[in-house]
C-alpha atoms as a PDB file:
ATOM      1  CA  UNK A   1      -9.976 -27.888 -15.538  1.00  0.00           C
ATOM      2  CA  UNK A   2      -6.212 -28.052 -13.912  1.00  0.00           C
ATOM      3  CA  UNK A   3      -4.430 -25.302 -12.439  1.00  0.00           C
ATOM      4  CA  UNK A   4      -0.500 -25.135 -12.335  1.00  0.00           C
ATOM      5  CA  UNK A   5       1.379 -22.753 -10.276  1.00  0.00           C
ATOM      6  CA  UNK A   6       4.657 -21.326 -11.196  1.00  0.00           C
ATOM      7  CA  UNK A   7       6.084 -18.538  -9.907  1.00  0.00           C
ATOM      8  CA  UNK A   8       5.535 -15.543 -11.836  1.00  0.00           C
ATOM      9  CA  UNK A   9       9.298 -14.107 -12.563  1.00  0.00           C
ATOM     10  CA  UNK A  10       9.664 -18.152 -14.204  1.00  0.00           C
ATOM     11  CA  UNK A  11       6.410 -17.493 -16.325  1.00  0.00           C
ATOM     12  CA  UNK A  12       7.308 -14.204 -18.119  1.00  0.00           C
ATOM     13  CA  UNK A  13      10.810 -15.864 -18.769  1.00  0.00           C
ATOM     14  CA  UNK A  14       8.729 -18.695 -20.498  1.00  0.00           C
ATOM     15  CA  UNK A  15       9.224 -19.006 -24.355  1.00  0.00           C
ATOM     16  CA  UNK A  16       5.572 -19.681 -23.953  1.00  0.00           C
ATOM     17  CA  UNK A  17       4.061 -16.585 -22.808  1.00  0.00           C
ATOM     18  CA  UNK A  18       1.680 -14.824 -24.191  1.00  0.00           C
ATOM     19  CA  UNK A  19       3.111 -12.258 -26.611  1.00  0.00           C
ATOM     20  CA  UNK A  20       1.477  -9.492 -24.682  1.00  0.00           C
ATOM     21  CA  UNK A  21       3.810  -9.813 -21.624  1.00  0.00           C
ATOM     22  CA  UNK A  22       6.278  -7.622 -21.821  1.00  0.00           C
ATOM     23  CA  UNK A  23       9.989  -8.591 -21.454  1.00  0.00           C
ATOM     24  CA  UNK A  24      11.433  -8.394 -17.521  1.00  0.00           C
ATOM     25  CA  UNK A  25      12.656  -4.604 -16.387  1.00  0.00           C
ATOM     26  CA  UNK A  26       9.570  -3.197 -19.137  1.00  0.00           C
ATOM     27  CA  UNK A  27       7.108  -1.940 -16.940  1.00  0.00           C
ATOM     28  CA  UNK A  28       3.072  -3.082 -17.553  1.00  0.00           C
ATOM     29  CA  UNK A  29      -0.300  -1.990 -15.357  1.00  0.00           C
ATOM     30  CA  UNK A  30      -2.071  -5.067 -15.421  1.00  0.00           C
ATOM     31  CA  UNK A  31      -4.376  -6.602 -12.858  1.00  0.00           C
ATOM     32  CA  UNK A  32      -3.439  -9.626 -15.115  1.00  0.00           C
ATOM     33  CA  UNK A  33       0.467  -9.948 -13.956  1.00  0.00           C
ATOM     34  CA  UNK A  34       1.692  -9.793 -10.840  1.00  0.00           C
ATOM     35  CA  UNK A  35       5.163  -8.481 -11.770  1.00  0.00           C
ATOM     36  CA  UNK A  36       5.109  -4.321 -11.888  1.00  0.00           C
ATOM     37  CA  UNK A  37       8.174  -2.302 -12.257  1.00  0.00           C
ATOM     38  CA  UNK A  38       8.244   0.353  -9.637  1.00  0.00           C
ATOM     39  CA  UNK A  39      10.524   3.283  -8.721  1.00  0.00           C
ATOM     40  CA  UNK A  40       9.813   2.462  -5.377  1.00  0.00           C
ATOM     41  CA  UNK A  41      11.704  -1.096  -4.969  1.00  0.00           C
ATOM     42  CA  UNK A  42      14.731  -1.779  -7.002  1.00  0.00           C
ATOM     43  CA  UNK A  43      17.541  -4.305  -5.963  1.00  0.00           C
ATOM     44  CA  UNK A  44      21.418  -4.931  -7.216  1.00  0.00           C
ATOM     45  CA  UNK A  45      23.961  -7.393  -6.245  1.00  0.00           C
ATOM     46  CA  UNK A  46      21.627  -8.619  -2.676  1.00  0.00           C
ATOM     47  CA  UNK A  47      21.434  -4.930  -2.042  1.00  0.00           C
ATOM     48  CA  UNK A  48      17.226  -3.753  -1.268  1.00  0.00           C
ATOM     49  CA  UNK A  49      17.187  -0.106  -2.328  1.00  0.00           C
ATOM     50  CA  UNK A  50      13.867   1.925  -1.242  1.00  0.00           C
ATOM     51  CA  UNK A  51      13.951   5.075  -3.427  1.00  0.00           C
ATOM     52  CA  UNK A  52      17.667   5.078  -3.818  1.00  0.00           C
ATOM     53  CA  UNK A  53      18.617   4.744   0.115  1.00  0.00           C
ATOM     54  CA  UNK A  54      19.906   0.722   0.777  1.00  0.00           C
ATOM     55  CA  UNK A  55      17.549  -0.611   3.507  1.00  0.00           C
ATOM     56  CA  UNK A  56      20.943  -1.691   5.385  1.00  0.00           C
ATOM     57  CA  UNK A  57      21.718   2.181   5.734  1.00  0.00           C
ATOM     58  CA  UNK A  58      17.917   3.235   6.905  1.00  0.00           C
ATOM     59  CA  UNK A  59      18.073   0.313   9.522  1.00  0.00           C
ATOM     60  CA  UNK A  60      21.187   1.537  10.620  1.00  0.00           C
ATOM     61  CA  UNK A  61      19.995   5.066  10.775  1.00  0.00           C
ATOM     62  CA  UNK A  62      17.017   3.832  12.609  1.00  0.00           C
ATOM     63  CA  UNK A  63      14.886   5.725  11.040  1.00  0.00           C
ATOM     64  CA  UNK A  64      10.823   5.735  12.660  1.00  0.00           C
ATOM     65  CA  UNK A  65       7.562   4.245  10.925  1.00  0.00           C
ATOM     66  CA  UNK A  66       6.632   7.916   9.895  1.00  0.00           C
ATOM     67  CA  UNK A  67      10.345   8.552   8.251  1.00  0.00           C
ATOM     68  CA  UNK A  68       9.588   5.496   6.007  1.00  0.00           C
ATOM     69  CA  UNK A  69       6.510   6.376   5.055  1.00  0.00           C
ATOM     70  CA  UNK A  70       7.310   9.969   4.319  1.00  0.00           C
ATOM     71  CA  UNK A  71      10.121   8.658   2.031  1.00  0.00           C
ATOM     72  CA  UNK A  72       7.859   6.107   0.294  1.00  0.00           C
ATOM     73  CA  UNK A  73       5.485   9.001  -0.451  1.00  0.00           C
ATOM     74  CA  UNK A  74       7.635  12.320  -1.008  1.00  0.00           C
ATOM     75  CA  UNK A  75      10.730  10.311  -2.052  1.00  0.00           C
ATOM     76  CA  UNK A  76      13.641  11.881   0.149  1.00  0.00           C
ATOM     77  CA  UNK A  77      14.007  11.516   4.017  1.00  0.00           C
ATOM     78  CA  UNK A  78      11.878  14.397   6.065  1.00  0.00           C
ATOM     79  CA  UNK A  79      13.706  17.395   7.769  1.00  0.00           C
ATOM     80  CA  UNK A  80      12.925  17.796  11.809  1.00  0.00           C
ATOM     81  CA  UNK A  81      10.123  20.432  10.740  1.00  0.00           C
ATOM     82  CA  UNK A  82       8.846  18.073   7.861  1.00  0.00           C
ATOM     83  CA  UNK A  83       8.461  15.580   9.902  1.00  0.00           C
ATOM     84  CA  UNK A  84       6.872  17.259  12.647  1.00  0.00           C
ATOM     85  CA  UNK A  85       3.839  18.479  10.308  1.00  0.00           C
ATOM     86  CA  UNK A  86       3.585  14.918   8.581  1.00  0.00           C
ATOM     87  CA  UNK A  87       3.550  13.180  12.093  1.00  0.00           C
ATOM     88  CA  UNK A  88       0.510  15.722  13.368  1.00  0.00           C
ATOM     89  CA  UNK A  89      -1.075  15.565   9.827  1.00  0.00           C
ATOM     90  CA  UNK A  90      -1.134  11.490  10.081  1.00  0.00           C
ATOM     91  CA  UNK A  91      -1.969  11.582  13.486  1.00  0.00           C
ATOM     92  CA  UNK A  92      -4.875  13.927  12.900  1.00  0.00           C
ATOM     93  CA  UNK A  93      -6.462  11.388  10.640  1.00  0.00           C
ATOM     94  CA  UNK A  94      -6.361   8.178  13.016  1.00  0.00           C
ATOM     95  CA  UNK A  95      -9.422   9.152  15.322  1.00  0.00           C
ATOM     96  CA  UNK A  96     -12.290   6.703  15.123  1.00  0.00           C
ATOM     97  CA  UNK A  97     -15.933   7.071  16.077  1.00  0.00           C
ATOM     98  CA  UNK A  98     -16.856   5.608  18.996  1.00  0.00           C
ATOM     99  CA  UNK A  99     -19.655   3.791  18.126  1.00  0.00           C
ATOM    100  CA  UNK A 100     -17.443   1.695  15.587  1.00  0.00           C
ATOM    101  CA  UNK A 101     -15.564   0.270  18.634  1.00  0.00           C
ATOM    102  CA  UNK A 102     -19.063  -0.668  19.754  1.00  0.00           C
ATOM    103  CA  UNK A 103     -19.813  -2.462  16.591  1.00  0.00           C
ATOM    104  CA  UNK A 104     -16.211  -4.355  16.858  1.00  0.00           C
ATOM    105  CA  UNK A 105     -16.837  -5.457  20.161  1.00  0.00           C
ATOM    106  CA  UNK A 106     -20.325  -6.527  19.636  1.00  0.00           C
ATOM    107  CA  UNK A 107     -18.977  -9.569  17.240  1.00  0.00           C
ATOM    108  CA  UNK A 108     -18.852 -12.752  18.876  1.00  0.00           C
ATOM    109  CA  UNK A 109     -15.615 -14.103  20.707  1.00  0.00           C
ATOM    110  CA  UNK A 110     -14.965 -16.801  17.672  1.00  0.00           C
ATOM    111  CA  UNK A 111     -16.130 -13.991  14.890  1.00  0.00           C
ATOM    112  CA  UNK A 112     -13.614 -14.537  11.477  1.00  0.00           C
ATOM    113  CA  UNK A 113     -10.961 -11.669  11.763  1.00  0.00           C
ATOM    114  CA  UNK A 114     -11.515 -10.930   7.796  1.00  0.00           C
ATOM    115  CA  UNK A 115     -15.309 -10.602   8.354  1.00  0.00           C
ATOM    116  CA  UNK A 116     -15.103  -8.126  11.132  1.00  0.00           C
ATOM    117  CA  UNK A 117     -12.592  -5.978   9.172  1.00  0.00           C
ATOM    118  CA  UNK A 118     -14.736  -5.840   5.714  1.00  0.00           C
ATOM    119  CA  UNK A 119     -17.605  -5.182   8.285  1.00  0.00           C
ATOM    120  CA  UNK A 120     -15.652  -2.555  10.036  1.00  0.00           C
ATOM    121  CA  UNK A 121     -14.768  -1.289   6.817  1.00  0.00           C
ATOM    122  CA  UNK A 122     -18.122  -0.933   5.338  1.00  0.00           C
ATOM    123  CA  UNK A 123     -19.641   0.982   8.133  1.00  0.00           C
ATOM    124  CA  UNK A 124     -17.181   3.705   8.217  1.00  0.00           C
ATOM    125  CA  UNK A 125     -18.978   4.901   5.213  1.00  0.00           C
ATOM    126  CA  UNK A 126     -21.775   5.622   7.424  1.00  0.00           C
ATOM    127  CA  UNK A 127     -19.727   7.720  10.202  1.00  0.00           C
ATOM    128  CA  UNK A 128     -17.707   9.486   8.013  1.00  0.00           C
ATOM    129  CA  UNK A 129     -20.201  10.210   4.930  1.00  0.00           C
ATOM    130  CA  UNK A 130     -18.235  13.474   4.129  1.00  0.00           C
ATOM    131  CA  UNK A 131     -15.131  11.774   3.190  1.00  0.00           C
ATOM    132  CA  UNK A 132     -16.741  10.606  -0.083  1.00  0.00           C
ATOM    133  CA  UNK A 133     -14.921  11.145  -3.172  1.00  0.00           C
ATOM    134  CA  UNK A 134     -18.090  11.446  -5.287  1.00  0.00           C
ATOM    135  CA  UNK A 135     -19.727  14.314  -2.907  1.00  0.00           C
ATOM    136  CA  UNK A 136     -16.392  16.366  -3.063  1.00  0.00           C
ATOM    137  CA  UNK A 137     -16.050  16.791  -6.628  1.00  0.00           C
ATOM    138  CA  UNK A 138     -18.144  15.967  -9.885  1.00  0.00           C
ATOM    139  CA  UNK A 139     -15.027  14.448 -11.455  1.00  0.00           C
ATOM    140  CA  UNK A 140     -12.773  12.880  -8.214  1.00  0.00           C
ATOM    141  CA  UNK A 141     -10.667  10.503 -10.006  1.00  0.00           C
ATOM    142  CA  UNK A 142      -9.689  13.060 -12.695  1.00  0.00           C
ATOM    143  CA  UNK A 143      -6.865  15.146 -12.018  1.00  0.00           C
END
């Protein structure tokens, strides 16, 4: 068994892929590919363009952490007002239990940073049981 690694924009130009690859710009939902078209990213001439607004112009504008991801999520930069309900709407979400900070600090000193976050992770199920997709609708993933 060998393993090769190439990067992936040089493998879907390969006359040897698969024939179920689509061509580059098509876009494909595969866990199989790591190449996605999104209407997100998109780039020309050296240019990065997030949702149609060149990340040279939003660095200029110095837009905030919330700003971005407002525009990553609505598509368009928030008003003052928009912002303002988005910022206390995020905000309103961040709290944690306090017993979870107990569980992070009971880890030992030389604990793995990955294990203490899928640990972390796992119990919030228990503090939060409410937030459960299943227990809020028959059918959550359906829309």
């Amino acid at each position: 068994f060998t393993t090769t690694t190439t990067p992936s924009s040089a493998w879907l130009q390969s006359p040897r892929a698969p024939p179920s690859v689509p061509l580059l710009g098509q876009p494909h939902h595969s866990w199989r590919y790591t190449y996605t078209m999104t209407a997100v990213t998109t780039y020309s001439a050296n240019i990065l363009y997030i949702r149609s607004l060149s990340l040279q112009s939003l660095l200029a504008s110095r837009v905030t952490l919330m700003e971005v991801i407002f525009l990553l999520q609505f598509g368009s930069l928030p008003g003052a007002a928009q912002l303002h309900s988005f910022s206390s709407l995020v905000l309103n979400h961040t709290f944690l239990h306090v017993n979870l900070t107990t569980l992070v600090s009971s880890f030992r000193f030389n604990a793995h940073p990955g294990h203490m976050l899928v640990a972390s992770l796992s119990t919030l199920s228990t503090f939060y049981a409410n937030a459960d997709p299943a227990l809020v609708s028959p059918h959550p993933y359906l829309s």
